[in-house]
N, C-alpha and C. Protein backbone atom coordinates (compact mmCIF):
# COMPACT_ATOMS: atom_id res chain seq x y z
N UNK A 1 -2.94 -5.87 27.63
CA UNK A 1 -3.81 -6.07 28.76
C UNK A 1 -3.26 -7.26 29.55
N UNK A 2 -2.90 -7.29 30.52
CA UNK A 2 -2.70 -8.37 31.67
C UNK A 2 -3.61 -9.58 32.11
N UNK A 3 -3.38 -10.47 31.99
CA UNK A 3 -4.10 -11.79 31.81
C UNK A 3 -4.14 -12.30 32.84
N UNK A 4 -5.35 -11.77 33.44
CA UNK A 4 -5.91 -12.14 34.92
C UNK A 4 -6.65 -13.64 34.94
N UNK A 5 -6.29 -14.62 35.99
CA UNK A 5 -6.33 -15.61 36.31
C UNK A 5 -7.92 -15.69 35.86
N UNK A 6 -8.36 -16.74 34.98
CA UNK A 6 -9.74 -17.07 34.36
C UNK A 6 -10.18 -17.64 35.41
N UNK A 7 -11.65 -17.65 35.61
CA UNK A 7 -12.76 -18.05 35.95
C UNK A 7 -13.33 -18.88 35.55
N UNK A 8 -14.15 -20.10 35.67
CA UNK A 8 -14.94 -20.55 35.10
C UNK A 8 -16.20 -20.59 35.44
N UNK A 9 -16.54 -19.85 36.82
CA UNK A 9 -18.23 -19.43 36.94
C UNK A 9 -18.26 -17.74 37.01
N UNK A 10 -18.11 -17.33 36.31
CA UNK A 10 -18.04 -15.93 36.54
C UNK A 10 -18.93 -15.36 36.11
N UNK A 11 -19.32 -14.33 37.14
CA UNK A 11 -20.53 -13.61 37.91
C UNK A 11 -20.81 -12.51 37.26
N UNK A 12 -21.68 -12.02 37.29
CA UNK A 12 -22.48 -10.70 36.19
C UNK A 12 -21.41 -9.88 36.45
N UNK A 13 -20.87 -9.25 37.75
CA UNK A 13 -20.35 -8.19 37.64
C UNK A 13 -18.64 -8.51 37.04
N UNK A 14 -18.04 -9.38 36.69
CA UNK A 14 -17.12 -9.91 36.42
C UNK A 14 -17.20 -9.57 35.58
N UNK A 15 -18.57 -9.94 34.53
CA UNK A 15 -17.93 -10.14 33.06
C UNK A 15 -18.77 -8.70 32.29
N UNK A 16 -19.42 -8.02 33.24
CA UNK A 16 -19.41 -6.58 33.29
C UNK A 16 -18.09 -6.08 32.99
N UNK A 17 -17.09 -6.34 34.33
CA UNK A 17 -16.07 -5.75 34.11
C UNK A 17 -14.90 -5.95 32.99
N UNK A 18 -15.00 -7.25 32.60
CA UNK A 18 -14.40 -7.54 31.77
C UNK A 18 -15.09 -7.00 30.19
N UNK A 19 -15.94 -6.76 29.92
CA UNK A 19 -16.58 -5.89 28.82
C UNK A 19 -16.57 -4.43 29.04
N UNK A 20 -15.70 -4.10 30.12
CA UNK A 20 -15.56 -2.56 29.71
C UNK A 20 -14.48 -2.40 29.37
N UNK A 21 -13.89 -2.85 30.29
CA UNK A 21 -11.79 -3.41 29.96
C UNK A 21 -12.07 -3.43 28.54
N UNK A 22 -12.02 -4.48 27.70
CA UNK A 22 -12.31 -4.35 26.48
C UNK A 22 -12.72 -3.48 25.59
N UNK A 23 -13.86 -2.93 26.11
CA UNK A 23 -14.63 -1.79 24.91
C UNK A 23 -13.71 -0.97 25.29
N UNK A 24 -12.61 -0.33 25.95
CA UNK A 24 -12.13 0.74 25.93
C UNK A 24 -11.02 0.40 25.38
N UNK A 25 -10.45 -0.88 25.36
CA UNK A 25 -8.83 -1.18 24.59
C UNK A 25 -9.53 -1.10 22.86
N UNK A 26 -10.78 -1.72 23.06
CA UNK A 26 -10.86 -1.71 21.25
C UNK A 26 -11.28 0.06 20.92
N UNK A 27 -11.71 0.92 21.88
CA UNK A 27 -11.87 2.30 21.41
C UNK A 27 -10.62 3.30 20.78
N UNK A 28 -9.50 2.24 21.51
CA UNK A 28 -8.27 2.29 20.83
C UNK A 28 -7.33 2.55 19.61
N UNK A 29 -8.39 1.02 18.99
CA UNK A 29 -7.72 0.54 17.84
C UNK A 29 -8.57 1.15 17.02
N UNK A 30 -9.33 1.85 16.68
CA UNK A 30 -10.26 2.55 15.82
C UNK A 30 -11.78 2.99 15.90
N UNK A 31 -12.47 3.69 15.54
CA UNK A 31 -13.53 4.12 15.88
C UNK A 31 -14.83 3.32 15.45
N UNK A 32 -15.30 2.36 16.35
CA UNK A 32 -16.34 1.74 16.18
C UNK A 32 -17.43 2.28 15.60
N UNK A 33 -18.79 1.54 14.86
CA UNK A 33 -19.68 2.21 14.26
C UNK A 33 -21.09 1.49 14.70
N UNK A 34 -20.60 -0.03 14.69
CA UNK A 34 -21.50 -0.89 15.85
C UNK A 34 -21.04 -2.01 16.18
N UNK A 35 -22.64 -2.94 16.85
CA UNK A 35 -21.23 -3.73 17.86
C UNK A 35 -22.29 -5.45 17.09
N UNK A 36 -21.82 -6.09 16.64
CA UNK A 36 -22.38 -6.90 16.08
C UNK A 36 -22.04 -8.21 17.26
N UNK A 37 -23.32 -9.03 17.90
CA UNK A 37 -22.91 -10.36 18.76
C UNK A 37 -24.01 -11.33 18.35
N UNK A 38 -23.23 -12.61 18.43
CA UNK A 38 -24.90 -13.62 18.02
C UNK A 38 -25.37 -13.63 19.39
N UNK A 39 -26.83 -13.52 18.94
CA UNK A 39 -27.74 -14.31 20.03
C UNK A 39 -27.70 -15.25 21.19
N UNK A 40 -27.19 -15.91 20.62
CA UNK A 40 -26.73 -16.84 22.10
C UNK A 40 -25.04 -16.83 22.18
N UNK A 41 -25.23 -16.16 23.41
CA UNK A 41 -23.98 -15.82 24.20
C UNK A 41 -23.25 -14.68 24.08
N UNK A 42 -23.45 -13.76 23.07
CA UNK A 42 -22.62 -13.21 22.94
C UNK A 42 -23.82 -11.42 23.41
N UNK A 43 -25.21 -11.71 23.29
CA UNK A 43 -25.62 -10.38 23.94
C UNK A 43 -25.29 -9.44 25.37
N UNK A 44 -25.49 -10.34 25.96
CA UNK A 44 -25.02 -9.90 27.02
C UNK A 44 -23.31 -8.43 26.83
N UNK A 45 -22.51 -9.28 26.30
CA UNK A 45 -22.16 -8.54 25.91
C UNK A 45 -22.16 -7.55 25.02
N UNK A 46 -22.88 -7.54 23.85
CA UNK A 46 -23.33 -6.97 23.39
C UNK A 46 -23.70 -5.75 23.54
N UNK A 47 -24.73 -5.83 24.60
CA UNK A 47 -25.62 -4.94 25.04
C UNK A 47 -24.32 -3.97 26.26
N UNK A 48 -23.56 -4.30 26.65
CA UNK A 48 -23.20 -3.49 27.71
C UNK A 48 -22.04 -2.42 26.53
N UNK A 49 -21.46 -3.22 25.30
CA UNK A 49 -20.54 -2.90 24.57
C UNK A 49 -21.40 -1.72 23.85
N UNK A 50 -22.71 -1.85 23.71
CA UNK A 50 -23.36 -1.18 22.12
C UNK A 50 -23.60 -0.03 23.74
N UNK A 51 -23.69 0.06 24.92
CA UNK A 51 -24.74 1.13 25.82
C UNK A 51 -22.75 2.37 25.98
N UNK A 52 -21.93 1.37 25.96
CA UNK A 52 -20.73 1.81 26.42
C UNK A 52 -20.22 2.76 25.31
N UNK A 53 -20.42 2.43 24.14
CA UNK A 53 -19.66 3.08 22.78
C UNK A 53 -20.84 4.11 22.66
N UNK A 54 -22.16 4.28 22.79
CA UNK A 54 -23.08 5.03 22.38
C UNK A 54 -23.22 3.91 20.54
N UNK A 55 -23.39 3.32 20.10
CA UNK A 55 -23.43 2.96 18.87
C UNK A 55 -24.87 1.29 18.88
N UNK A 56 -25.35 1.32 17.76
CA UNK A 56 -26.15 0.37 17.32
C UNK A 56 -25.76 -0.89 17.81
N UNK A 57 -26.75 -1.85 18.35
CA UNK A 57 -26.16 -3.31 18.86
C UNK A 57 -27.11 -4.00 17.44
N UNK A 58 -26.37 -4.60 16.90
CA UNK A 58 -27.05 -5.76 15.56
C UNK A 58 -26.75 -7.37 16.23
N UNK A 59 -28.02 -7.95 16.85
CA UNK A 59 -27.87 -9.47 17.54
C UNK A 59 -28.33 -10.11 15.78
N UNK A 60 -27.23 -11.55 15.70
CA UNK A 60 -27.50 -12.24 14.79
C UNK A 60 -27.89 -13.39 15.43
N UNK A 61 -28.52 -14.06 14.78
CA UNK A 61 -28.59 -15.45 14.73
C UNK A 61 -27.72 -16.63 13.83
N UNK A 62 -26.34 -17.00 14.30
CA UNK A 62 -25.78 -17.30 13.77
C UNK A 62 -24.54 -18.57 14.67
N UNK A 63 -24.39 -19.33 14.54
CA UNK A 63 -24.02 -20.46 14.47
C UNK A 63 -22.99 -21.49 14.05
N UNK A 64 -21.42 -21.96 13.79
CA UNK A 64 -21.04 -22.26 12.61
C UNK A 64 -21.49 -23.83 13.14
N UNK A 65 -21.65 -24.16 11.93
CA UNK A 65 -22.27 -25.60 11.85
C UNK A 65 -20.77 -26.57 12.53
N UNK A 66 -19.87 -25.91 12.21
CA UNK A 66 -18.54 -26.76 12.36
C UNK A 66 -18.38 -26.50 14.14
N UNK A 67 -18.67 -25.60 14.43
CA UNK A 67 -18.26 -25.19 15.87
C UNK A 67 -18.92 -25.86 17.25
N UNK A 68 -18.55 -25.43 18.64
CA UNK A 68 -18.48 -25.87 19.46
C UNK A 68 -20.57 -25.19 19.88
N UNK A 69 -20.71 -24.62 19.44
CA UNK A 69 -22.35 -23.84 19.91
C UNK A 69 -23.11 -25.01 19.89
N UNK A 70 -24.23 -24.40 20.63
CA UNK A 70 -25.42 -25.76 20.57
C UNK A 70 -26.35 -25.30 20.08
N UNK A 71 -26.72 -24.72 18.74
CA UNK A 71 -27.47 -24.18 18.08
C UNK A 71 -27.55 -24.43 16.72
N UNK A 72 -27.56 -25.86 15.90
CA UNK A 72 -26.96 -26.00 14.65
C UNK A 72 -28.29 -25.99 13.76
N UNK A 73 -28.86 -26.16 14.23
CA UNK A 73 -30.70 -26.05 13.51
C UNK A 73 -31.11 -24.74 12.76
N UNK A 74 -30.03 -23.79 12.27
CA UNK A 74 -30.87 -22.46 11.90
C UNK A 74 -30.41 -22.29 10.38
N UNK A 75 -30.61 -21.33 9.98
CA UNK A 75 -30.65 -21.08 8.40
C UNK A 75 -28.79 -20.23 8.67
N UNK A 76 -28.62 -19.79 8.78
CA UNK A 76 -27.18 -18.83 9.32
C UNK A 76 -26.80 -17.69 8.54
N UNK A 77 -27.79 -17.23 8.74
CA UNK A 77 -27.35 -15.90 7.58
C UNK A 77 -27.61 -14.40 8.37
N UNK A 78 -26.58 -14.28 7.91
CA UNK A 78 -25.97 -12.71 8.12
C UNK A 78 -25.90 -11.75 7.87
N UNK A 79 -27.08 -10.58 8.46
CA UNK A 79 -27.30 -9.94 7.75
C UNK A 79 -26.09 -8.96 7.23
N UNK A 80 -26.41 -8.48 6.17
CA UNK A 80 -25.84 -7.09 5.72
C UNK A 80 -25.57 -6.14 6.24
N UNK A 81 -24.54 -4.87 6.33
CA UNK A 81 -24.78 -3.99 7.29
C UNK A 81 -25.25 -3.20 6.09
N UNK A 82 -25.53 -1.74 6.65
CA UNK A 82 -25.65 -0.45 5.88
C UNK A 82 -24.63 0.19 5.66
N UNK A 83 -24.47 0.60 4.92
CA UNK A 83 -23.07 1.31 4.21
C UNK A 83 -22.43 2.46 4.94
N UNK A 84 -23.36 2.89 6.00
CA UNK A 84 -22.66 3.62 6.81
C UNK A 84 -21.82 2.97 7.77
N UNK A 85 -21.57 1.74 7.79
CA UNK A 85 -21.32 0.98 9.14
C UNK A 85 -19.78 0.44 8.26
N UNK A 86 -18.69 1.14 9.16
CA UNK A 86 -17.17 0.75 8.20
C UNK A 86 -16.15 -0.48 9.49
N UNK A 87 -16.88 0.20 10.98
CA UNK A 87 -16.07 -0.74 11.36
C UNK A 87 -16.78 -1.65 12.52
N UNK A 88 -16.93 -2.70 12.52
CA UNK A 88 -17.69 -3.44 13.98
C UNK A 88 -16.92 -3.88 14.60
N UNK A 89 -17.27 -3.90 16.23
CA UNK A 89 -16.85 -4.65 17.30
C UNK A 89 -17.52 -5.84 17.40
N UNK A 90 -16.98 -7.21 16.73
CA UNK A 90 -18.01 -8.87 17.15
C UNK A 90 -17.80 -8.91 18.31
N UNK A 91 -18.62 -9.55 19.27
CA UNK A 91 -18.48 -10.15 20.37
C UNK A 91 -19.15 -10.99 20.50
N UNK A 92 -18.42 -12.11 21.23
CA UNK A 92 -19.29 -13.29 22.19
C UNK A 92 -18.34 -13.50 23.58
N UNK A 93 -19.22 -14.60 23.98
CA UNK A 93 -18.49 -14.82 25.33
C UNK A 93 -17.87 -15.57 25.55
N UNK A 94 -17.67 -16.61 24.55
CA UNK A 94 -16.52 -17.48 24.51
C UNK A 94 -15.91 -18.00 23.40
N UNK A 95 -14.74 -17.78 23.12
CA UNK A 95 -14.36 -18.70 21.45
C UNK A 95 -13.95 -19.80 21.91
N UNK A 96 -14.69 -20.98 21.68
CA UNK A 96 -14.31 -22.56 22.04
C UNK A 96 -13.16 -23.10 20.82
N UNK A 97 -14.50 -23.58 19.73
CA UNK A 97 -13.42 -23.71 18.72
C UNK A 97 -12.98 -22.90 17.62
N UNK A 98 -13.54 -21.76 18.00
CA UNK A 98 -13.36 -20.74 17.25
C UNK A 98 -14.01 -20.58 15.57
N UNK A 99 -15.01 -21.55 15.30
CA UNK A 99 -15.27 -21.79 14.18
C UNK A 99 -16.52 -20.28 13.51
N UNK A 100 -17.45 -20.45 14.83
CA UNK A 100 -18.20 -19.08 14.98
C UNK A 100 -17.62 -17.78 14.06
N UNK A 101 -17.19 -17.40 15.37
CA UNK A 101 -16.04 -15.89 15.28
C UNK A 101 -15.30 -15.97 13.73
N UNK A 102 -14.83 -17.08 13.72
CA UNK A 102 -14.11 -16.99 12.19
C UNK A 102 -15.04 -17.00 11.30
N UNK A 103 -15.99 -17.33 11.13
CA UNK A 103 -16.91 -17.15 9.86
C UNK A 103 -17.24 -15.57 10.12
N UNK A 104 -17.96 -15.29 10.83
CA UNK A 104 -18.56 -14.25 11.39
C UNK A 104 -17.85 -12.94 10.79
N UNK A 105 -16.45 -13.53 11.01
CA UNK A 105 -15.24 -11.89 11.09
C UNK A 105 -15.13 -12.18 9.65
N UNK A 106 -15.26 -13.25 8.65
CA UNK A 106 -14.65 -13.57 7.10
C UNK A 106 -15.81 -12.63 6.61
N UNK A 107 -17.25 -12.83 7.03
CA UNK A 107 -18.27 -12.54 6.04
C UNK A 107 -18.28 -10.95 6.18
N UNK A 108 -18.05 -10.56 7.50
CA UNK A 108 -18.25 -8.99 7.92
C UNK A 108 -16.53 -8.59 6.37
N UNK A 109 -15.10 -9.29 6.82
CA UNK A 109 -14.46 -8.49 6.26
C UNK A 109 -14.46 -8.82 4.50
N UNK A 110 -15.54 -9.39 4.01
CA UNK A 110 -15.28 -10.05 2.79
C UNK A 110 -16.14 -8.54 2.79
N UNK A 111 -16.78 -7.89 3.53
CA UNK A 111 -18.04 -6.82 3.27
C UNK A 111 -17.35 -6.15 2.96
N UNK A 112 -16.24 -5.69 3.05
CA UNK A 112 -15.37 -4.49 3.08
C UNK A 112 -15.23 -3.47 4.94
N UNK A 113 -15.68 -4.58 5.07
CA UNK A 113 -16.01 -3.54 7.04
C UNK A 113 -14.66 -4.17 8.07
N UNK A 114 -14.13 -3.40 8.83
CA UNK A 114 -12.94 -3.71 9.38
C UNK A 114 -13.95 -4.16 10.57
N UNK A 115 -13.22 -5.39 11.29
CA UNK A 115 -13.95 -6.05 12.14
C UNK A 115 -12.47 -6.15 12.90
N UNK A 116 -12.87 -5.76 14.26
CA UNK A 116 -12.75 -5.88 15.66
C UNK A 116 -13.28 -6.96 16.51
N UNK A 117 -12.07 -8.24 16.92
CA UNK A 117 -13.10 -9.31 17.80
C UNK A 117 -12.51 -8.90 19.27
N UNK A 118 -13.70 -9.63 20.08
CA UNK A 118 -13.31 -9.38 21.47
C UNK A 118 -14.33 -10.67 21.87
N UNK A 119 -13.81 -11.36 23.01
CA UNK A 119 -14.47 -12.37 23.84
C UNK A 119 -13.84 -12.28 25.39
N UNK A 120 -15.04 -12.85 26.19
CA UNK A 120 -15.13 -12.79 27.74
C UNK A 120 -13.55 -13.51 28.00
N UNK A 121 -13.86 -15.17 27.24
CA UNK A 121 -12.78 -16.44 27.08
C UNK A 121 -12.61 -16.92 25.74
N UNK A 122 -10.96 -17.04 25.44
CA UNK A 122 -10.78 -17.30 24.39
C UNK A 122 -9.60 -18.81 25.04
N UNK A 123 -10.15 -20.27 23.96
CA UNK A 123 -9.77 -21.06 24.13
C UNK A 123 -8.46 -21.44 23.48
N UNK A 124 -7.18 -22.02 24.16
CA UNK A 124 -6.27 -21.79 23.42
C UNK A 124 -6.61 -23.16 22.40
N UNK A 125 -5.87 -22.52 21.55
CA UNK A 125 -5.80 -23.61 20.37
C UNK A 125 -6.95 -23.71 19.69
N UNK A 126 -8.01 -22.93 19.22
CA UNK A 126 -8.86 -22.11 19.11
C UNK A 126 -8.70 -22.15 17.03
N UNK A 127 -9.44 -22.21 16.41
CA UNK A 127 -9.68 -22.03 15.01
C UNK A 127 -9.39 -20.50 14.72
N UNK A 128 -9.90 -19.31 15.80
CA UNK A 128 -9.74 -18.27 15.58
C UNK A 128 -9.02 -17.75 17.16
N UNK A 129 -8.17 -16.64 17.00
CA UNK A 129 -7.82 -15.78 17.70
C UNK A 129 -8.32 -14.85 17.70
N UNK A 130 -8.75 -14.20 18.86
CA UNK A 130 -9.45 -12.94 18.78
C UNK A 130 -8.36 -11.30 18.97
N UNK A 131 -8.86 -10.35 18.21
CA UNK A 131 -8.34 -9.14 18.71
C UNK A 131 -8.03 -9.14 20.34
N UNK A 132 -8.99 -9.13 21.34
CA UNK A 132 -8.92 -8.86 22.60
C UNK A 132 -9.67 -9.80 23.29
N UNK A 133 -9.60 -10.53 24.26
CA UNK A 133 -10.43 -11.87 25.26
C UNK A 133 -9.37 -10.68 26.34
N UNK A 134 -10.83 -11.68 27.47
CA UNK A 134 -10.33 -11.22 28.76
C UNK A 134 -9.30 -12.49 29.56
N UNK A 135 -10.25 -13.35 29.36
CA UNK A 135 -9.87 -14.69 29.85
C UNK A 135 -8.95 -15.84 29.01
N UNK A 136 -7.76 -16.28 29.04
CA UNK A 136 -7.13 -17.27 28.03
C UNK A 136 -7.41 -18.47 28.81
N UNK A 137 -7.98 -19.46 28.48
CA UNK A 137 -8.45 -20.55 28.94
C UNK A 137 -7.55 -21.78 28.27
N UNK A 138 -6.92 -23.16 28.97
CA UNK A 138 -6.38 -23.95 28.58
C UNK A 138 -7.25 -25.02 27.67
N UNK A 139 -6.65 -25.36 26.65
CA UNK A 139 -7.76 -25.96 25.44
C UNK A 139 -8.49 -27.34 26.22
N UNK A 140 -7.56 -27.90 27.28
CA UNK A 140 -8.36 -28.93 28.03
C UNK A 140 -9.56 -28.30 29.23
N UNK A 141 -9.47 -27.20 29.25
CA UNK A 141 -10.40 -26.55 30.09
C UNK A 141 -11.79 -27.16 30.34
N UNK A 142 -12.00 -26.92 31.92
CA UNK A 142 -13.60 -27.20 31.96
C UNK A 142 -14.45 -26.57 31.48
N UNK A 143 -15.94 -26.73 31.39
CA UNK A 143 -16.99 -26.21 30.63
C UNK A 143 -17.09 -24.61 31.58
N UNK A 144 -17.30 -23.65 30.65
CA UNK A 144 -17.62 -22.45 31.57
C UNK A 144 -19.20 -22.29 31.13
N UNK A 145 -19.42 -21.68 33.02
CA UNK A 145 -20.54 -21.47 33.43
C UNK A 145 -21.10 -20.38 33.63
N UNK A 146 -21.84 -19.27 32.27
CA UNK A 146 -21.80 -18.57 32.45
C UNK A 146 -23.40 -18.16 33.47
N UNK A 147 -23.57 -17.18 34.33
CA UNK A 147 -24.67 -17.07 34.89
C UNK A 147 -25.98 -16.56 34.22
N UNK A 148 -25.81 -16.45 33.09
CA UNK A 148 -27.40 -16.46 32.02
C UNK A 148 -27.44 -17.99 31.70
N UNK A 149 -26.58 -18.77 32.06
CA UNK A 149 -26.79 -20.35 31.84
C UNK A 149 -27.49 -21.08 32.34
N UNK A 150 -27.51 -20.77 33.68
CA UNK A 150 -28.02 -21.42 35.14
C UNK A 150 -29.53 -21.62 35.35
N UNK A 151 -30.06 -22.81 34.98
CA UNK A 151 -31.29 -23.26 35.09
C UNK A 151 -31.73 -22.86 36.54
């Protein structure tokens, strides 16, 4: 995929577009079963990924205590899938320090479930690399602004 000049306020229909781009490169790499995103930040996508594949959206509440999120107050547990579920698409909308995504993708593949990552922006120099980002962002990068942010 061609690595179109990042954004840092980018607009619903942007990152629309950039979540279809995606769901169709990962329809690619194997046949999704659902689309697993935490809660904060990563539904949005989520929801356009789980309406796009036809497949189950599972929102977690999840957090890595080590990472860049502003959410460190929760219990962090993850649920289980059902045994019918062999491969997920994670998503969020940004891997900062990548601490998230890497737990996230360890616990799904410690399950035995092949996990597929994808993000809006992936920060270089990053704890985790993702399967597919739309956006490669420089690790000194400014804060991105996404528009579910905007007081």
């Amino acid at each position: 995929m061609a690595q179109p000049k990042f954004i840092t306020n980018p607009t619903y229909d942007a990152l629309h577009s950039a979540a279809i781009t995606m769901v169709r490169e990962a329809r690619t790499i194997e046949w999704i079963d659902a689309v697993v995103a935490p809660s904060r930040g990563g539904l949005l996508f989520g929801v356009i990924a789980s309406h796009k594949l036809n497949v189950p959206l599972i929102p977690v509440s999840y957090s890595s205590k080590h990472g860049a999120g502003d959410d460190k107050n929760h219990q962090n547990m993850l649920p289980t899938l059902d045994k019918s579920v062999r491969t997920i698409l994670l998503v969020d909308d940004i891997i900062d320090s990548g601490f998230t995504m890497k737990e996230m993708a360890e616990f799904y593949a410690d399950a035995q479930i092949r996990v597929i990552t994808a993000a809006f922006h992936y920060k270089e120099g990053a704890a985790f690399h993702p399967d597919l980002y739309f956006w490669r962002i420089p690790a000194d990068s400014e804060f991105i602004n996404y528009p579910y942010e905007n007081s």
